[in-house]
C-alpha atoms as a PDB file:
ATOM      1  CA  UNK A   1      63.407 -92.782  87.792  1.00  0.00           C
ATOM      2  CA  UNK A   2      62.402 -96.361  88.333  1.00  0.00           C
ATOM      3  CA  UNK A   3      59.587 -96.918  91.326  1.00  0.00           C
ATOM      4  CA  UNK A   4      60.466-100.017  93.681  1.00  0.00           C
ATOM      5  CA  UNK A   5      58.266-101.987  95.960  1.00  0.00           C
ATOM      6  CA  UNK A   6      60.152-103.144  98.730  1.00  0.00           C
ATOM      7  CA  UNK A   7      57.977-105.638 101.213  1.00  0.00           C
ATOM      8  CA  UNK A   8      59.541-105.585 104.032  1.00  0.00           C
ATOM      9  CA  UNK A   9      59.367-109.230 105.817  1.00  0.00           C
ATOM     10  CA  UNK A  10      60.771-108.031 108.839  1.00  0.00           C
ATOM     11  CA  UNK A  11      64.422-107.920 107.780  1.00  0.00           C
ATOM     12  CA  UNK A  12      66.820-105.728 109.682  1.00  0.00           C
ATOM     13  CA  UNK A  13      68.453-104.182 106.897  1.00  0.00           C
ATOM     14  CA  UNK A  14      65.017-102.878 105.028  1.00  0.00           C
ATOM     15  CA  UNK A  15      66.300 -99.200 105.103  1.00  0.00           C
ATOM     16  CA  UNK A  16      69.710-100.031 104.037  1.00  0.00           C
ATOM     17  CA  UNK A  17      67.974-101.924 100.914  1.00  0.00           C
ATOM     18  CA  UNK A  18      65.804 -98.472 100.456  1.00  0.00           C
ATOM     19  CA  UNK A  19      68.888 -96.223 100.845  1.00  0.00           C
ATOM     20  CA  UNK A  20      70.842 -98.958  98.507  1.00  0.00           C
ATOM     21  CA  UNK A  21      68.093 -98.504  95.565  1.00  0.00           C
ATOM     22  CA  UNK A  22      67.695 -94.700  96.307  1.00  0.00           C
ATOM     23  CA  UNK A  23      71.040 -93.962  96.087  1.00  0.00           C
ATOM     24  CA  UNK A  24      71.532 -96.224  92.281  1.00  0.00           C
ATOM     25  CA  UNK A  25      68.936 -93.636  91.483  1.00  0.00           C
ATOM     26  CA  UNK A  26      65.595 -95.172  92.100  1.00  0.00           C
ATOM     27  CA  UNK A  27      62.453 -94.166  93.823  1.00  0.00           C
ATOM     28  CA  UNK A  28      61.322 -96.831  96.886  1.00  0.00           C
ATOM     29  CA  UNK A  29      57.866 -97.595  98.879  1.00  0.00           C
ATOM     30  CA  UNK A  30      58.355-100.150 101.961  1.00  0.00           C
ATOM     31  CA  UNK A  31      55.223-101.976 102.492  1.00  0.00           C
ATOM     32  CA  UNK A  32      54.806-104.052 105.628  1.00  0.00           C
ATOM     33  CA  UNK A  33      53.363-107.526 105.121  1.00  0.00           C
ATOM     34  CA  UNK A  34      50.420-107.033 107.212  1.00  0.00           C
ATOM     35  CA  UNK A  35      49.467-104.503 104.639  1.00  0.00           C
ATOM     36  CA  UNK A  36      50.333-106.042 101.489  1.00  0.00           C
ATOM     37  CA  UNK A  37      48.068-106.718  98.589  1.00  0.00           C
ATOM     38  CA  UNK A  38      48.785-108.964  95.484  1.00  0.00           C
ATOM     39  CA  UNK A  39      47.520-106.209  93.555  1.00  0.00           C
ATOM     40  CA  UNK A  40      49.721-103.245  94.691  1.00  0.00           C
ATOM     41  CA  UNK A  41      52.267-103.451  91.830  1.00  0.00           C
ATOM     42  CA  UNK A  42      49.876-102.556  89.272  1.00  0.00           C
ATOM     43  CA  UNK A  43      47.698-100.131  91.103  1.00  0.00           C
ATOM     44  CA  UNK A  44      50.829 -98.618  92.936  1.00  0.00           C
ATOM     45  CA  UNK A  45      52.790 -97.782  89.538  1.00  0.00           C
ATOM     46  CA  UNK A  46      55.918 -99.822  90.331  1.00  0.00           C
ATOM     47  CA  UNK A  47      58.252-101.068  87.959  1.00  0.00           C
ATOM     48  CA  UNK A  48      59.274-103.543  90.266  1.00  0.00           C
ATOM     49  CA  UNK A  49      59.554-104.945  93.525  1.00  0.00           C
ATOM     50  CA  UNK A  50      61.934-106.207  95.963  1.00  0.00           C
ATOM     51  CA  UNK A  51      61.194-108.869  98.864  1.00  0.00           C
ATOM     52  CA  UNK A  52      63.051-108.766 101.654  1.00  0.00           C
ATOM     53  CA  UNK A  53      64.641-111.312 104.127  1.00  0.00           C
ATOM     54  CA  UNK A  54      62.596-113.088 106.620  1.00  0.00           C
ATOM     55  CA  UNK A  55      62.812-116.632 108.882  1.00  0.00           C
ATOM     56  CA  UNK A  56      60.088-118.109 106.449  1.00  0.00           C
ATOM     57  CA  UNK A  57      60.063-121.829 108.270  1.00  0.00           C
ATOM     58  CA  UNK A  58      59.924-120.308 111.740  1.00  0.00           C
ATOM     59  CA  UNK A  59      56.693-118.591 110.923  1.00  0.00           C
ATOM     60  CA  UNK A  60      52.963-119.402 110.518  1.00  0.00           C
ATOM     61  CA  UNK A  61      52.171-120.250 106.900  1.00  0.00           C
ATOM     62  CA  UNK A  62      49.149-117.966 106.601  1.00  0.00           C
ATOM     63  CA  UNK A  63      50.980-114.860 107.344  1.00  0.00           C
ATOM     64  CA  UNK A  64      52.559-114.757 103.480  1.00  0.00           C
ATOM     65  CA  UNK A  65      49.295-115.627 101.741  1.00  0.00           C
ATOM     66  CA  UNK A  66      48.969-112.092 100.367  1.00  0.00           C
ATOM     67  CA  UNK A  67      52.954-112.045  99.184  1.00  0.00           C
ATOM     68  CA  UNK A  68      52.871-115.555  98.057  1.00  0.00           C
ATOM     69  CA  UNK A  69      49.888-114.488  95.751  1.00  0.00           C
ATOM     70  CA  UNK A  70      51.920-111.350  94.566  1.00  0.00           C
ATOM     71  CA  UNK A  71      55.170-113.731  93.572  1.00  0.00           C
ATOM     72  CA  UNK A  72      53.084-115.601  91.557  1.00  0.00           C
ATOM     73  CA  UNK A  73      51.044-112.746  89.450  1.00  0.00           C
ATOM     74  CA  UNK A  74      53.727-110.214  89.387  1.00  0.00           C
ATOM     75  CA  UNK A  75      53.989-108.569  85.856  1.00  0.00           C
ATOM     76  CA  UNK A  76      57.390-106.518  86.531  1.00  0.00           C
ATOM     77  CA  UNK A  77      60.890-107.173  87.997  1.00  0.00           C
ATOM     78  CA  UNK A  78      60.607-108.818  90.963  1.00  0.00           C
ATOM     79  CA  UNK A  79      63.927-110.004  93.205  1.00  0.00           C
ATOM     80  CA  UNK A  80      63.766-112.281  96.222  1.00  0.00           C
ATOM     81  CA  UNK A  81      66.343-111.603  98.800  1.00  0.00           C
ATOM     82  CA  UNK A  82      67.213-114.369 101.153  1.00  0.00           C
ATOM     83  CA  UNK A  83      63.448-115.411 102.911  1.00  0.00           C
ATOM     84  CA  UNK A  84      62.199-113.650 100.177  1.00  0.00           C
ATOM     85  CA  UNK A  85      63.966-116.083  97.870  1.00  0.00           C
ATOM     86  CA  UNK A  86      62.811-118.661  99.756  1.00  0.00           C
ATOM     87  CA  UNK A  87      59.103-117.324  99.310  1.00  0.00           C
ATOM     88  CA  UNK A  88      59.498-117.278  95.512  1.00  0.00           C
ATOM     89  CA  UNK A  89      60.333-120.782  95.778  1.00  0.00           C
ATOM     90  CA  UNK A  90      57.383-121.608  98.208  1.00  0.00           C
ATOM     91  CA  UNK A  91      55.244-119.867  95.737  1.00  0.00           C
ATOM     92  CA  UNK A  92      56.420-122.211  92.895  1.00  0.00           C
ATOM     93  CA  UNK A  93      55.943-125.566  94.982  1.00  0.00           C
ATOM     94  CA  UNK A  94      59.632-125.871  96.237  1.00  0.00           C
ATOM     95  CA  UNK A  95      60.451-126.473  99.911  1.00  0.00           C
ATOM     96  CA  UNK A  96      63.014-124.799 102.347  1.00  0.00           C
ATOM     97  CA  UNK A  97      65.410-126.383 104.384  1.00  0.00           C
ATOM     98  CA  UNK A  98      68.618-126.793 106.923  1.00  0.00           C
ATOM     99  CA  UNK A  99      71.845-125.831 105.383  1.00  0.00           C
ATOM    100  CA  UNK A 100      75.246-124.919 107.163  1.00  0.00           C
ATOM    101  CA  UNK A 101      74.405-121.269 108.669  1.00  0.00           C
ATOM    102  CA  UNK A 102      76.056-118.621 107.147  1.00  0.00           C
ATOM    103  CA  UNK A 103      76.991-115.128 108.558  1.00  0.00           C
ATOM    104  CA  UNK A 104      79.447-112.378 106.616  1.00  0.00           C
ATOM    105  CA  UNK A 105      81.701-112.348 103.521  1.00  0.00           C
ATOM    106  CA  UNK A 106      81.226-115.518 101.152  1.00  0.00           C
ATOM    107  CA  UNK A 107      82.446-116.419  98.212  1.00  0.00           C
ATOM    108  CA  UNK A 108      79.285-117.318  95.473  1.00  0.00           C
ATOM    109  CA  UNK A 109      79.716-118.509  92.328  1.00  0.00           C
ATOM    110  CA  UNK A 110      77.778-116.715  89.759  1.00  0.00           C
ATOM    111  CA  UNK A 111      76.201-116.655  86.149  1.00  0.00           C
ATOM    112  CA  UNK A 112      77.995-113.685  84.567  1.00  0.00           C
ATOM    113  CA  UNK A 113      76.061-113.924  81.052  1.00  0.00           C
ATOM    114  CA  UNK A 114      72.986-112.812  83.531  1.00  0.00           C
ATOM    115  CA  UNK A 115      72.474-109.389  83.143  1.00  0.00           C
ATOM    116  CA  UNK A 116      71.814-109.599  86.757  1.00  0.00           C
ATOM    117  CA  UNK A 117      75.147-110.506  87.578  1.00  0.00           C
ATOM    118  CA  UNK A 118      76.669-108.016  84.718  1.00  0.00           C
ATOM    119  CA  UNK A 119      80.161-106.203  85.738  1.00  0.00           C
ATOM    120  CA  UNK A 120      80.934-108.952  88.385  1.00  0.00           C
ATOM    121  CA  UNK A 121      83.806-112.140  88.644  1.00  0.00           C
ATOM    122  CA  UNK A 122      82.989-115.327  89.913  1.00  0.00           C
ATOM    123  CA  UNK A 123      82.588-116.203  92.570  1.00  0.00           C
ATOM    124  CA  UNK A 124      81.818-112.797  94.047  1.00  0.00           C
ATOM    125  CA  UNK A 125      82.127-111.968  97.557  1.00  0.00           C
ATOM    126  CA  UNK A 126      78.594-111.356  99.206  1.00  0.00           C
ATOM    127  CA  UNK A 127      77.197-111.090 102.362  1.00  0.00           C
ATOM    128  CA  UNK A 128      75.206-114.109 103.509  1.00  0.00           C
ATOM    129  CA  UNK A 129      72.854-114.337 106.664  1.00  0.00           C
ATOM    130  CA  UNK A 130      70.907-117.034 106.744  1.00  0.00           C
ATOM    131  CA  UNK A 131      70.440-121.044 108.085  1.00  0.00           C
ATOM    132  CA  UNK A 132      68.094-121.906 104.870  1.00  0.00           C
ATOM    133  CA  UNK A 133      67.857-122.732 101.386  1.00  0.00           C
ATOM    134  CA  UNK A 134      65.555-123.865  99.213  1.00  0.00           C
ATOM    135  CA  UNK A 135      66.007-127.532  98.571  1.00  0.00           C
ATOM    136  CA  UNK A 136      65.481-127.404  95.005  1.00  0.00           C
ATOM    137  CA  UNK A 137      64.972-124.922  91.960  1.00  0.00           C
ATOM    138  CA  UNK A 138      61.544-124.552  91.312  1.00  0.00           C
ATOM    139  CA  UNK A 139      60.240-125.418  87.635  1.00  0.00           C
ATOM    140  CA  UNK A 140      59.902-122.726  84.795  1.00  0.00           C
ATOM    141  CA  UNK A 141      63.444-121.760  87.018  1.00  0.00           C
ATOM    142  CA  UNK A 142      66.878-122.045  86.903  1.00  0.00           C
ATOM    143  CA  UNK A 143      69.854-121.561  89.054  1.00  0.00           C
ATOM    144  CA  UNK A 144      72.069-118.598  88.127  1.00  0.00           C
ATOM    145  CA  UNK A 145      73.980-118.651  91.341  1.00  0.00           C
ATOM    146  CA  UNK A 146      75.737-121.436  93.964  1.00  0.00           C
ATOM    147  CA  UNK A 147      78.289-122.385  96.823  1.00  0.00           C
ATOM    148  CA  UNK A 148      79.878-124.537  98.883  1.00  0.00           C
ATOM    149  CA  UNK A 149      77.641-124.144 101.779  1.00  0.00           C
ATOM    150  CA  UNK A 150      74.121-123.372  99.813  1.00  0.00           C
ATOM    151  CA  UNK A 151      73.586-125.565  96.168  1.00  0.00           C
ATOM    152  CA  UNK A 152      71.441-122.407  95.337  1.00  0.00           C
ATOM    153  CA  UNK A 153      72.502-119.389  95.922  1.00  0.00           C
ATOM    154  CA  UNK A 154      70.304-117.751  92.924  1.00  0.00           C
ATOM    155  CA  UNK A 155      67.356-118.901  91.065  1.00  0.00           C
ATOM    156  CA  UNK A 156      65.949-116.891  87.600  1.00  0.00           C
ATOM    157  CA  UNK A 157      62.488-117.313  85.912  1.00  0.00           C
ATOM    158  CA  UNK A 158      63.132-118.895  82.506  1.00  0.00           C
ATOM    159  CA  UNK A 159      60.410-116.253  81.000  1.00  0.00           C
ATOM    160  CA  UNK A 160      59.546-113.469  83.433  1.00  0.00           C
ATOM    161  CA  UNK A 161      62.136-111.194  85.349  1.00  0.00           C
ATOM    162  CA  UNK A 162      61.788-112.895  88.516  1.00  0.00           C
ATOM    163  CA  UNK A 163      64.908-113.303  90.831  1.00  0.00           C
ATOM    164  CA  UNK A 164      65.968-114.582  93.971  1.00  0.00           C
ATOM    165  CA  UNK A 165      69.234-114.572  95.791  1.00  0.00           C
ATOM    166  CA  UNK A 166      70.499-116.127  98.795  1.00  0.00           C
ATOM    167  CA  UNK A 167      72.561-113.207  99.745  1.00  0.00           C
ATOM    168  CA  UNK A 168      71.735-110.057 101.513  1.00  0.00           C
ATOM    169  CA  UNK A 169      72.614-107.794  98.204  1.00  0.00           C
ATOM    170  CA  UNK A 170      72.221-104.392 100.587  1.00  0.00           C
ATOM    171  CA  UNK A 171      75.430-104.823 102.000  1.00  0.00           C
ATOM    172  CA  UNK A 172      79.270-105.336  99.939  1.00  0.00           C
ATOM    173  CA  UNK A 173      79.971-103.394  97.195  1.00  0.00           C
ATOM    174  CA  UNK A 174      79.416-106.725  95.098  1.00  0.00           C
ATOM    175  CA  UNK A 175      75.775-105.999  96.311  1.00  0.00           C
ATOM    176  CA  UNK A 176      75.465-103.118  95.259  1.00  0.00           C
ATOM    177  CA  UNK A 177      76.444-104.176  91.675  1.00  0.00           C
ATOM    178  CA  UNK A 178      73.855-106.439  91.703  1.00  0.00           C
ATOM    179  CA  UNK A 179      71.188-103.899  92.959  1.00  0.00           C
ATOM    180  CA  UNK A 180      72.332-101.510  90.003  1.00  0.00           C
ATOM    181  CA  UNK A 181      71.597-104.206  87.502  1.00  0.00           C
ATOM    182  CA  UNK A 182      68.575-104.756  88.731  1.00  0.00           C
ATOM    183  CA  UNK A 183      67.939-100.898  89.295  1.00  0.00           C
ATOM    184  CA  UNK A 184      69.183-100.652  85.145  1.00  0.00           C
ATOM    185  CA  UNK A 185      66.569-104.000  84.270  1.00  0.00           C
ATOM    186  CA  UNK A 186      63.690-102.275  85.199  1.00  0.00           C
ATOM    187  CA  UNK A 187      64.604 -98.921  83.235  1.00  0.00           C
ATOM    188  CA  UNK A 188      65.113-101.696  80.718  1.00  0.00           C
ATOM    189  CA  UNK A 189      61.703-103.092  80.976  1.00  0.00           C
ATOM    190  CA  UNK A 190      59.740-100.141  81.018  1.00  0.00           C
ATOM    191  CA  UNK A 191      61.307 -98.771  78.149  1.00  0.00           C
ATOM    192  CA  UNK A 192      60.420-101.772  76.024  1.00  0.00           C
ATOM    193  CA  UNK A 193      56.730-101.390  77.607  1.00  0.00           C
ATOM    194  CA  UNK A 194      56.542 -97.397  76.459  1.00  0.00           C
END
Protein backbone atom coordinates (compact mmCIF):
# COMPACT_ATOMS: atom_id res chain seq x y z
CA UNK A 1 0.00 0.00 0.00
CA UNK A 2 1.45 3.23 -1.26
CA UNK A 3 2.15 6.06 1.68
CA UNK A 4 0.98 9.71 0.58
CA UNK A 5 1.98 13.05 1.93
CA UNK A 6 -0.74 15.31 1.63
CA UNK A 7 0.26 19.16 2.76
CA UNK A 8 -2.55 20.61 3.40
CA UNK A 9 -2.42 24.51 2.28
CA UNK A 10 -5.53 25.25 3.81
CA UNK A 11 -7.84 23.81 1.15
CA UNK A 12 -11.37 22.91 2.08
CA UNK A 13 -11.52 19.68 0.54
CA UNK A 14 -8.14 18.17 2.33
CA UNK A 15 -10.18 15.20 3.82
CA UNK A 16 -12.04 14.52 0.74
CA UNK A 17 -8.43 14.30 -1.07
CA UNK A 18 -7.40 11.82 2.04
CA UNK A 19 -10.64 9.79 1.78
CA UNK A 20 -10.14 10.01 -2.28
CA UNK A 21 -6.47 8.33 -1.98
CA UNK A 22 -7.59 6.01 0.94
CA UNK A 23 -10.30 4.68 -0.71
CA UNK A 24 -7.96 3.90 -4.42
CA UNK A 25 -6.17 1.93 -1.77
CA UNK A 26 -3.47 4.11 -0.39
CA UNK A 27 -2.23 5.02 3.00
CA UNK A 28 -2.33 9.17 3.73
CA UNK A 29 -0.52 11.65 6.38
CA UNK A 30 -1.93 15.43 6.23
CA UNK A 31 0.73 17.73 7.27
CA UNK A 32 -0.13 21.34 7.97
CA UNK A 33 2.23 23.91 6.46
CA UNK A 34 3.24 25.41 9.62
CA UNK A 35 4.74 22.06 10.31
CA UNK A 36 6.23 21.08 7.17
CA UNK A 37 9.80 20.18 6.53
CA UNK A 38 11.57 19.79 3.08
CA UNK A 39 12.90 16.73 4.43
CA UNK A 40 9.74 14.80 5.52
CA UNK A 41 9.38 12.67 2.35
CA UNK A 42 12.45 10.84 2.91
CA UNK A 43 12.49 10.57 6.64
CA UNK A 44 8.60 10.00 6.70
CA UNK A 45 8.72 6.86 4.20
CA UNK A 46 6.37 8.31 1.56
CA UNK A 47 6.19 7.32 -1.84
CA UNK A 48 4.77 10.44 -2.68
CA UNK A 49 3.12 13.50 -1.92
CA UNK A 50 0.23 15.54 -2.76
CA UNK A 51 -0.09 19.51 -2.35
CA UNK A 52 -3.13 20.85 -1.87
CA UNK A 53 -5.07 24.02 -2.99
CA UNK A 54 -4.37 27.32 -1.50
CA UNK A 55 -4.84 31.37 -2.53
CA UNK A 56 -0.95 31.46 -3.13
CA UNK A 57 -0.94 35.42 -4.36
CA UNK A 58 -3.17 36.48 -1.48
CA UNK A 59 -0.64 35.28 1.01
CA UNK A 60 2.74 36.34 2.50
CA UNK A 61 5.60 34.85 0.50
CA UNK A 62 7.53 33.50 3.48
CA UNK A 63 4.84 31.29 4.67
CA UNK A 64 5.72 28.48 1.71
CA UNK A 65 9.49 28.65 2.17
CA UNK A 66 9.55 25.18 3.74
CA UNK A 67 7.07 23.65 0.78
CA UNK A 68 8.71 25.61 -1.89
CA UNK A 69 12.05 23.91 -0.74
CA UNK A 70 10.26 20.42 -0.70
CA UNK A 71 8.90 20.97 -4.58
CA UNK A 72 12.17 21.50 -5.56
CA UNK A 73 14.17 18.41 -3.79
CA UNK A 74 11.42 15.96 -3.89
CA UNK A 75 12.73 12.44 -4.97
CA UNK A 76 9.13 10.69 -5.38
CA UNK A 77 5.74 11.45 -7.04
CA UNK A 78 4.76 14.61 -6.25
CA UNK A 79 1.22 16.29 -7.70
CA UNK A 80 0.28 19.94 -7.34
CA UNK A 81 -3.36 20.57 -7.05
CA UNK A 82 -4.61 23.97 -7.95
CA UNK A 83 -2.35 26.57 -5.41
CA UNK A 84 -0.32 23.76 -5.09
CA UNK A 85 0.23 23.80 -8.84
CA UNK A 86 0.79 27.15 -8.69
CA UNK A 87 3.59 26.56 -5.94
CA UNK A 88 5.38 24.06 -8.21
CA UNK A 89 5.52 26.71 -10.65
CA UNK A 90 6.71 29.41 -8.10
CA UNK A 91 9.29 26.95 -7.13
CA UNK A 92 10.58 26.70 -10.77
CA UNK A 93 10.70 30.63 -11.37
CA UNK A 94 7.19 30.96 -13.05
CA UNK A 95 4.66 33.58 -11.90
CA UNK A 96 0.84 33.37 -11.09
CA UNK A 97 -1.75 35.40 -12.34
CA UNK A 98 -5.57 36.70 -13.10
CA UNK A 99 -7.51 34.40 -15.26
CA UNK A 100 -11.42 34.20 -15.75
CA UNK A 101 -12.58 32.56 -12.25
CA UNK A 102 -13.75 29.29 -12.46
CA UNK A 103 -16.21 27.37 -10.16
CA UNK A 104 -17.80 23.62 -11.00
CA UNK A 105 -17.86 21.22 -13.99
CA UNK A 106 -15.31 22.20 -16.89
CA UNK A 107 -14.39 20.80 -19.75
CA UNK A 108 -10.14 20.35 -19.91
CA UNK A 109 -8.41 19.18 -22.58
CA UNK A 110 -5.94 16.58 -21.75
CA UNK A 111 -2.71 14.55 -22.74
CA UNK A 112 -4.04 10.98 -22.88
CA UNK A 113 -0.50 9.31 -23.78
CA UNK A 114 0.24 10.61 -19.96
CA UNK A 115 -0.06 7.88 -17.82
CA UNK A 116 -1.50 10.44 -15.60
CA UNK A 117 -4.33 11.02 -17.66
CA UNK A 118 -4.61 7.05 -18.61
CA UNK A 119 -8.41 5.67 -19.03
CA UNK A 120 -9.75 9.27 -19.70
CA UNK A 121 -11.29 11.29 -23.16
CA UNK A 122 -10.50 14.65 -23.91
CA UNK A 123 -11.42 17.06 -22.76
CA UNK A 124 -12.56 15.57 -19.46
CA UNK A 125 -14.98 17.10 -17.24
CA UNK A 126 -13.28 18.34 -13.90
CA UNK A 127 -14.01 20.39 -11.21
CA UNK A 128 -12.27 23.76 -11.23
CA UNK A 129 -12.12 26.36 -8.27
CA UNK A 130 -9.90 28.81 -8.70
CA UNK A 131 -9.20 32.76 -10.10
CA UNK A 132 -5.34 31.83 -10.98
CA UNK A 133 -2.99 30.30 -13.22
CA UNK A 134 0.33 30.21 -13.72
CA UNK A 135 1.32 32.49 -16.53
CA UNK A 136 3.69 30.24 -18.08
CA UNK A 137 5.11 26.55 -17.94
CA UNK A 138 8.07 26.51 -16.05
CA UNK A 139 11.37 25.09 -17.79
CA UNK A 140 12.49 21.33 -17.52
CA UNK A 141 8.21 21.34 -17.82
CA UNK A 142 5.65 20.84 -20.08
CA UNK A 143 1.99 21.27 -20.37
CA UNK A 144 -0.04 18.04 -20.40
CA UNK A 145 -3.31 19.74 -19.82
CA UNK A 146 -5.40 23.17 -21.10
CA UNK A 147 -8.74 25.20 -21.63
CA UNK A 148 -10.56 27.82 -22.74
CA UNK A 149 -10.52 29.77 -19.62
CA UNK A 150 -6.87 28.61 -18.14
CA UNK A 151 -3.83 28.07 -21.12
CA UNK A 152 -2.53 25.57 -18.41
CA UNK A 153 -4.50 23.46 -16.91
CA UNK A 154 -1.55 20.75 -16.26
CA UNK A 155 2.11 21.00 -16.22
CA UNK A 156 4.61 17.57 -16.06
CA UNK A 157 8.38 17.47 -15.19
CA UNK A 158 10.19 16.40 -18.36
CA UNK A 159 12.46 13.97 -15.99
CA UNK A 160 11.04 13.57 -12.49
CA UNK A 161 7.32 12.57 -11.62
CA UNK A 162 6.29 15.92 -10.72
CA UNK A 163 2.66 17.10 -11.54
CA UNK A 164 0.42 19.84 -11.24
CA UNK A 165 -3.16 20.37 -12.17
CA UNK A 166 -5.40 23.19 -12.22
CA UNK A 167 -8.34 21.20 -11.17
CA UNK A 168 -9.52 20.10 -7.83
CA UNK A 169 -8.98 16.14 -8.79
CA UNK A 170 -10.92 15.16 -5.22
CA UNK A 171 -14.11 15.77 -6.61
CA UNK A 172 -15.84 14.14 -10.29
CA UNK A 173 -15.39 10.81 -11.03
CA UNK A 174 -12.89 12.10 -13.84
CA UNK A 175 -10.90 13.01 -10.60
CA UNK A 176 -10.85 10.23 -9.26
CA UNK A 177 -9.34 8.59 -12.41
CA UNK A 178 -6.71 10.79 -12.23
CA UNK A 179 -6.00 10.17 -8.45
CA UNK A 180 -5.89 6.30 -9.29
CA UNK A 181 -3.20 6.89 -11.83
CA UNK A 182 -1.36 8.64 -9.72
CA UNK A 183 -2.21 6.21 -6.72
CA UNK A 184 -0.95 3.18 -9.56
CA UNK A 185 2.50 5.64 -10.50
CA UNK A 186 3.78 5.47 -7.26
CA UNK A 187 3.25 1.53 -6.86
CA UNK A 188 5.00 1.94 -10.18
CA UNK A 189 7.91 3.79 -8.87
CA UNK A 190 8.63 1.97 -5.92
CA UNK A 191 8.63 -1.17 -7.58
CA UNK A 192 11.32 -0.08 -10.01
CA UNK A 193 13.24 1.32 -6.75
CA UNK A 194 12.95 -2.37 -4.86
Amino acid sequence: MPKIMIVDNGSLSTDVLAGRLEGLGAATEIVSLGELDPDMPAEGGFDGVVLTGTDVPSTTPYVYESELELIRRCDVPLLGICGGMHLIGKAHGVGIGDCRHAVGKTPVHVDCDDALFADLDSPALLFERHRYQLVGVPEGFRRIAWGDHCHTEGIRHAERPTYGLQAHVEFRPEGKVILGNFVSLLTLDSAVAA
